[in-house]
C-alpha atoms as a PDB file:
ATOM      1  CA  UNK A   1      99.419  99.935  85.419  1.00  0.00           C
ATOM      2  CA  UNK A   2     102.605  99.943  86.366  1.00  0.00           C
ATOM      3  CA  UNK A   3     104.299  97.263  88.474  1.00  0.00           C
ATOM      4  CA  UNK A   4     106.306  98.975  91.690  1.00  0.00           C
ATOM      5  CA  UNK A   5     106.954  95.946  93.686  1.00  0.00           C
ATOM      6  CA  UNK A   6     107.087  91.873  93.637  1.00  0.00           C
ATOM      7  CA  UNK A   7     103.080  91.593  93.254  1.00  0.00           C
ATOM      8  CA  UNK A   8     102.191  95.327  93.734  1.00  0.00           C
ATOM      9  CA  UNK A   9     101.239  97.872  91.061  1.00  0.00           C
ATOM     10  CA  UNK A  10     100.152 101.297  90.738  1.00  0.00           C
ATOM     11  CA  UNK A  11      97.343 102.586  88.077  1.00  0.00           C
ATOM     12  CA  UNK A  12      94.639 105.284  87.642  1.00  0.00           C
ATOM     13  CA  UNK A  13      90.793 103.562  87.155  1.00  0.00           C
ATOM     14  CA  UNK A  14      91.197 103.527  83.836  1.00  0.00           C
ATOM     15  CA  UNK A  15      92.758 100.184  84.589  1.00  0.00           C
ATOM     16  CA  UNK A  16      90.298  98.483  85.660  1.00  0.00           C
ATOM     17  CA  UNK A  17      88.743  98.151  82.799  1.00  0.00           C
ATOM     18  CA  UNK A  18      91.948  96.243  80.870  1.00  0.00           C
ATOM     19  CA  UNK A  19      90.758  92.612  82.192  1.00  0.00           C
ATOM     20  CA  UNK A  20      93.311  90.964  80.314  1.00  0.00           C
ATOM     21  CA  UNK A  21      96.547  92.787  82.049  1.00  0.00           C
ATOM     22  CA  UNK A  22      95.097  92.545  85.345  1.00  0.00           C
ATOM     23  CA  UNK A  23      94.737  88.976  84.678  1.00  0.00           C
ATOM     24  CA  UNK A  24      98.349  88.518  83.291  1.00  0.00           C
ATOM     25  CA  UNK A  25      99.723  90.653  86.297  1.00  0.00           C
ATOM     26  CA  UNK A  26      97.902  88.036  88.789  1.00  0.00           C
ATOM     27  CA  UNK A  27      95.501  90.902  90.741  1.00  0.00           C
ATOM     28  CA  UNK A  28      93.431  89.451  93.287  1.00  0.00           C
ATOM     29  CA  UNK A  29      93.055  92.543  95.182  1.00  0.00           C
ATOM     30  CA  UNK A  30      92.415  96.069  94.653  1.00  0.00           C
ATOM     31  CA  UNK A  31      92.468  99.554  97.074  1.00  0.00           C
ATOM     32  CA  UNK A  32      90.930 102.360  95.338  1.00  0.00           C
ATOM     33  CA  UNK A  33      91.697 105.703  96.550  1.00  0.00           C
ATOM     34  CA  UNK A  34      89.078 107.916  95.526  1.00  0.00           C
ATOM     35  CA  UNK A  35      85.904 110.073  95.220  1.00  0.00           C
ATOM     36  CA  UNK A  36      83.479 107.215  93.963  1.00  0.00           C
ATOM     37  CA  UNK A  37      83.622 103.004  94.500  1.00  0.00           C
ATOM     38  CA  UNK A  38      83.854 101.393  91.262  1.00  0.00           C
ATOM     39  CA  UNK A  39      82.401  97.927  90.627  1.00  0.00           C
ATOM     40  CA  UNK A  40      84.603  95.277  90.219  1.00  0.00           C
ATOM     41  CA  UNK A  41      83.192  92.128  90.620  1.00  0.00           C
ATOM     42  CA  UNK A  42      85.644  89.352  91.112  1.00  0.00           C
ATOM     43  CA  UNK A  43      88.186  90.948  92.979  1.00  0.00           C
ATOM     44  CA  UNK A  44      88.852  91.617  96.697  1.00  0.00           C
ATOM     45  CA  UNK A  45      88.677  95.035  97.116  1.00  0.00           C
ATOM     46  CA  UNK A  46      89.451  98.279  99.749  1.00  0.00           C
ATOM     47  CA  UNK A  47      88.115 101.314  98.842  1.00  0.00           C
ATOM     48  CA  UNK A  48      88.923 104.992 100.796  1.00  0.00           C
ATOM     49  CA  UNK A  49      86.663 107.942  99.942  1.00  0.00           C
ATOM     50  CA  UNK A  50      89.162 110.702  99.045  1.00  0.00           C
ATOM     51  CA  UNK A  51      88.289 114.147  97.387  1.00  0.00           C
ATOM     52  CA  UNK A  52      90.678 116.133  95.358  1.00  0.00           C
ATOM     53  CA  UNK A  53      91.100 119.055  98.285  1.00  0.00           C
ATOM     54  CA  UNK A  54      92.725 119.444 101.311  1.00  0.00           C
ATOM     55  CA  UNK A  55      89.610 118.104 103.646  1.00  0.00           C
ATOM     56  CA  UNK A  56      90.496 114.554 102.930  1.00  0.00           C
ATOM     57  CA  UNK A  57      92.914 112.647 105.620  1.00  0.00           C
ATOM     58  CA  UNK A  58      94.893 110.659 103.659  1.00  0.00           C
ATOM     59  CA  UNK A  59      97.154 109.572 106.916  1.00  0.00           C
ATOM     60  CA  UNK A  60      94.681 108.392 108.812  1.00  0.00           C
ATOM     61  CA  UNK A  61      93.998 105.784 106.267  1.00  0.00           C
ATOM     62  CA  UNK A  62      96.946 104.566 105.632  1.00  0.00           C
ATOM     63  CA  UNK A  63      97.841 102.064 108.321  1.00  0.00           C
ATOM     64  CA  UNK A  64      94.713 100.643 106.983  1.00  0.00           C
ATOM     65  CA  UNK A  65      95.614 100.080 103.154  1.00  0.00           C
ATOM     66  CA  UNK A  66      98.801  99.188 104.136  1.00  0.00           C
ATOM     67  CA  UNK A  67      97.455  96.194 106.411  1.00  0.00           C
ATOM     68  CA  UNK A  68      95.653  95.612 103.049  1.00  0.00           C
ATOM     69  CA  UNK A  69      98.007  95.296 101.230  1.00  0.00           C
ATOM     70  CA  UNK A  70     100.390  93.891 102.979  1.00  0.00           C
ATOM     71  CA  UNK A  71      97.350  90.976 104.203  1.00  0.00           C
ATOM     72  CA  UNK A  72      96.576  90.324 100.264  1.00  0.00           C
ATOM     73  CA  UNK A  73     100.414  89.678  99.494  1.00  0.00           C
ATOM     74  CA  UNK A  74     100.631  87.074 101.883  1.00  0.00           C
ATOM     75  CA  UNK A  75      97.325  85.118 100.697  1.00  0.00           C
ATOM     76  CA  UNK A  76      98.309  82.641  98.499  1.00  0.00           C
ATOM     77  CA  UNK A  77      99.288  79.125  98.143  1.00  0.00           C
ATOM     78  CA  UNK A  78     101.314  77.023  96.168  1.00  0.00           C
ATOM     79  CA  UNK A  79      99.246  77.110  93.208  1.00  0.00           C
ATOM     80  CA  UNK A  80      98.592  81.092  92.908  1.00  0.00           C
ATOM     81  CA  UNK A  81     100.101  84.073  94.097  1.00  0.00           C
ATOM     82  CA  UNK A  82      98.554  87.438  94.867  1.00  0.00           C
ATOM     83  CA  UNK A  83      98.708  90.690  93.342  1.00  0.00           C
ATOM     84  CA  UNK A  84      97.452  94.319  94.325  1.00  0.00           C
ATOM     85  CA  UNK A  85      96.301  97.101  91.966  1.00  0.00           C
ATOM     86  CA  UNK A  86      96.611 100.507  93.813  1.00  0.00           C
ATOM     87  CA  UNK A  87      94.585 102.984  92.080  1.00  0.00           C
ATOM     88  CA  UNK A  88      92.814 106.281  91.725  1.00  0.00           C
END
């Protein structure tokens, strides 16, 4: 996982599975880009069906994660920022 912006970080799925960094890093929210939704209970999540070949739209999605994104950044309060994992 690696962190790209105030509260926004990049990461493959293998990251989901490090509970203790994405606890540390403050992830509340998570948009997975990819063939297969993975469970991860406890978070708020987005996930885009995408396939490794030329058939999937990417573009079409992405005024949608970025409303995600950009919506999950600006939920918090005093007490507790928010964080997004991108990943696939």
């Amino acid at each position: 996982m690696i962190g790209v912006g105030s509260g926004l970080y990049i990461g493959c799925v293998s990251d989901l599975k490090d509970a203790q960094s994405l606890t540390d890093a403050g992830v509340t929210h998570m948009l997975t880009v990819d063939s297969e939704e993975p469970a991860v209970p406890g978070f708020h999540t987005k996930f885009v069906r995408a396939l490794a070949d030329a058939s999937t739209d990417l573009p079409s999605r992405l005024d949608d994660c970025v409303s995600f994104i950009c919506d999950a950044l600006s939920t918090h309060s005093e007490s507790k920022s928010s964080a997004v994992l991108v990943h696939w």
